[in-house]
N, C-alpha and C. Protein backbone atom coordinates (compact mmCIF):
# COMPACT_ATOMS: atom_id res chain seq x y z
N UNK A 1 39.25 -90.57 10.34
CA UNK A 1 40.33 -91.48 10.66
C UNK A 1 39.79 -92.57 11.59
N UNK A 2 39.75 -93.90 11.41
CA UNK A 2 39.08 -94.44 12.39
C UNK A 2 40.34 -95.46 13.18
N UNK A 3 39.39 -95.59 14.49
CA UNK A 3 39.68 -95.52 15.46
C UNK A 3 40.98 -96.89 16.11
N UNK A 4 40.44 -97.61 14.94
CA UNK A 4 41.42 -98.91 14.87
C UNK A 4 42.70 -98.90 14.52
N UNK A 5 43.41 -98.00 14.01
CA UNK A 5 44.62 -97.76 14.16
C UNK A 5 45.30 -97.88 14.86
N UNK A 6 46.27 -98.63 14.84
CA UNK A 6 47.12 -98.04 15.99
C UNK A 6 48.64 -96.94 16.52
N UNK A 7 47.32 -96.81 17.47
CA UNK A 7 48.60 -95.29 17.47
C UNK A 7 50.14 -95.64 18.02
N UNK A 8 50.54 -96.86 18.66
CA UNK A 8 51.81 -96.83 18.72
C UNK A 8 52.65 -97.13 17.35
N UNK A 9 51.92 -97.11 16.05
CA UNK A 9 53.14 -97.03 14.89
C UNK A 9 53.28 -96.20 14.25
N UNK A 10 52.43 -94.87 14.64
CA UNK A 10 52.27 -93.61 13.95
C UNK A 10 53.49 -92.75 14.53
N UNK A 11 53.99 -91.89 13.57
CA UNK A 11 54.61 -90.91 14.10
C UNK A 11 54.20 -90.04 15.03
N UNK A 12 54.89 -89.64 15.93
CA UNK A 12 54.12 -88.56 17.05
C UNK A 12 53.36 -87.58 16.57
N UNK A 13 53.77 -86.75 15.82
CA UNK A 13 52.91 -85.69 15.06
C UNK A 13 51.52 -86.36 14.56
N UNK A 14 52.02 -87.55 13.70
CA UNK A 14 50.26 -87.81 13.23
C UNK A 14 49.28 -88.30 14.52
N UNK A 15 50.09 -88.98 16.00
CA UNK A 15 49.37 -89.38 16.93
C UNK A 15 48.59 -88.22 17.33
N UNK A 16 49.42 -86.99 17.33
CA UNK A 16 48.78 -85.96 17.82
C UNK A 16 47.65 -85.24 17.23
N UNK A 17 47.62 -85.38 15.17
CA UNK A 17 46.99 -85.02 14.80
C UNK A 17 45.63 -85.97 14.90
N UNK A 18 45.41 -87.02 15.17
CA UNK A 18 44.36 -87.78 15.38
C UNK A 18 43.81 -87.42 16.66
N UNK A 19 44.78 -87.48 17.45
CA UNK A 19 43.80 -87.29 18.87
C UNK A 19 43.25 -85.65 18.60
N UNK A 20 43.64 -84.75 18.26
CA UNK A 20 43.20 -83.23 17.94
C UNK A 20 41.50 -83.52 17.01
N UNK A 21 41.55 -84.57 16.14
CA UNK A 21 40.53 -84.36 15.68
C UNK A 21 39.40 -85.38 16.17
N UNK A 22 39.78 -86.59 16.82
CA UNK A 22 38.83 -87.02 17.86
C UNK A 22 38.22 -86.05 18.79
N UNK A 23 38.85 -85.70 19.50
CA UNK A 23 38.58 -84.62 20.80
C UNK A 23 37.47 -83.49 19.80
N UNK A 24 37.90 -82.81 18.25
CA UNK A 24 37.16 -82.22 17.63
C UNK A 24 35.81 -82.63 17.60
N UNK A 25 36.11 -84.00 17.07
CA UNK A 25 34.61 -84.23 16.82
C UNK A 25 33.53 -84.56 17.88
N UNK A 26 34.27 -84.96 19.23
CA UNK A 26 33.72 -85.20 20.42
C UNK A 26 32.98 -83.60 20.92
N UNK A 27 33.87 -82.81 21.02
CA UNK A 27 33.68 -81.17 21.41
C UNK A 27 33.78 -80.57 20.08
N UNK A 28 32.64 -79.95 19.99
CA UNK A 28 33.32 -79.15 18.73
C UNK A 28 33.09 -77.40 19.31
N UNK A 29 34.40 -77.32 19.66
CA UNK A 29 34.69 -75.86 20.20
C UNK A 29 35.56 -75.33 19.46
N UNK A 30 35.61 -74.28 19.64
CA UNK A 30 36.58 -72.92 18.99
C UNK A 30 38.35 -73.64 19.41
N UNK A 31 38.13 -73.45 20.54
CA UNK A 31 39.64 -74.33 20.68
C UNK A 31 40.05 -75.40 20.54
N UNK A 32 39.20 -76.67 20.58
CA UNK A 32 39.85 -78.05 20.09
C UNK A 32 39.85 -77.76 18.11
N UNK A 33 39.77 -77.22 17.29
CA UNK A 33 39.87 -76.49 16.17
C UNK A 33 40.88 -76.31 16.14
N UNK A 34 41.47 -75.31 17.01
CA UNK A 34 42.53 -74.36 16.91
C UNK A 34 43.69 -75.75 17.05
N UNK A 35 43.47 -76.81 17.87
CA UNK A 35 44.40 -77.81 18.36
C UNK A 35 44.57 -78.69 17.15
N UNK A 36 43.18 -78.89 16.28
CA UNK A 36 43.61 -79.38 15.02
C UNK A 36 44.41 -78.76 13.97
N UNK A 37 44.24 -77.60 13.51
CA UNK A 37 44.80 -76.68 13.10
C UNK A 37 46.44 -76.73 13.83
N UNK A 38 46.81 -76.73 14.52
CA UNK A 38 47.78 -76.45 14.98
C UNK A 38 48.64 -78.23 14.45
N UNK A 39 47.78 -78.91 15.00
CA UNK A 39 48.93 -80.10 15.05
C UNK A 39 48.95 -80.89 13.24
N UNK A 40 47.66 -80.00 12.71
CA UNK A 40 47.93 -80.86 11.11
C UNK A 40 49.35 -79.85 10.42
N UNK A 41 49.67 -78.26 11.07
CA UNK A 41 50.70 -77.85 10.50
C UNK A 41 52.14 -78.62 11.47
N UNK A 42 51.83 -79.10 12.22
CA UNK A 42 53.00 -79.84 13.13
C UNK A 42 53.37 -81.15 12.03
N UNK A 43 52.14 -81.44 11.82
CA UNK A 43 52.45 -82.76 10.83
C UNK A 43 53.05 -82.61 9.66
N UNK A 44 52.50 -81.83 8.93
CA UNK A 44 53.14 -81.14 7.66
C UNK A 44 54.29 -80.83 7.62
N UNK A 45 54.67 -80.36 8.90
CA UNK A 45 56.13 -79.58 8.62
C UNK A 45 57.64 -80.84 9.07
N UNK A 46 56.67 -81.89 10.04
CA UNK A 46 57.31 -83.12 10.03
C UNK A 46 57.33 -84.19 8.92
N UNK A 47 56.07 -83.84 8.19
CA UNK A 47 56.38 -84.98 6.75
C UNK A 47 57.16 -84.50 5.90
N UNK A 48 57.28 -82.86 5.55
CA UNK A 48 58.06 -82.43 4.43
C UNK A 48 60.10 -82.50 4.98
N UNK A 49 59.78 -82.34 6.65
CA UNK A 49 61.10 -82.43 6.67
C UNK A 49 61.27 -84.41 6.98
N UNK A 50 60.48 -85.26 6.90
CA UNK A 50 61.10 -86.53 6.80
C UNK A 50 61.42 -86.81 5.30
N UNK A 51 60.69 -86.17 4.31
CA UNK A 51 60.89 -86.44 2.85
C UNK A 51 61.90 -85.71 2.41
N UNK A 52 62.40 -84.29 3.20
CA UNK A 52 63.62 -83.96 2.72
C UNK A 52 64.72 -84.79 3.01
N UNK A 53 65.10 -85.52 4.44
CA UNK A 53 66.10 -86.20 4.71
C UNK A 53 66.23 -87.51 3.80
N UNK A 54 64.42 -88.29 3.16
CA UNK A 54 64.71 -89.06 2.50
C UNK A 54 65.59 -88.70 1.01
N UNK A 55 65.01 -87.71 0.73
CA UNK A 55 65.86 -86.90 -1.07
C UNK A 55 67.22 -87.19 -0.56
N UNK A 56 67.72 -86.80 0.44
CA UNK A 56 69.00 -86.13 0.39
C UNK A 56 69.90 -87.26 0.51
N UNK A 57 69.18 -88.50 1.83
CA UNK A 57 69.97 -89.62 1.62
C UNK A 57 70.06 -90.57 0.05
N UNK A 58 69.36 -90.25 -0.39
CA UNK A 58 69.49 -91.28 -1.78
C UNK A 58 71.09 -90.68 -2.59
């Protein structure tokens, strides 16, 4: 993901999932892993529930 993005138009979840995998690739430890892991299912579970509210409003 590079670095030029900007993170104030991202959803919080994906802000979080970027910084989880910066910090990864900076450290690559057992626990900044676990932080990616953790925040790409944070993301997931925020995209499937923004695409449900989109279904439902149509």
């Amino acid at each position: 993901m590079p670095e030029t993005i900007d993170d104030n138009r991202l959803y919080p979840e994906e802000r979080a999932l970027m910084q989880a995998v910066r910090r990864w690739f900076r450290y690559r430890t057992s626990q900044n892993l676990k932080h990616v892991i953790l925040a790409s299912r944070d993301w997931l579970r925020a995209e499937h529930q923004r695409e449900d509210e989109r279904t439902t409003r149509k």
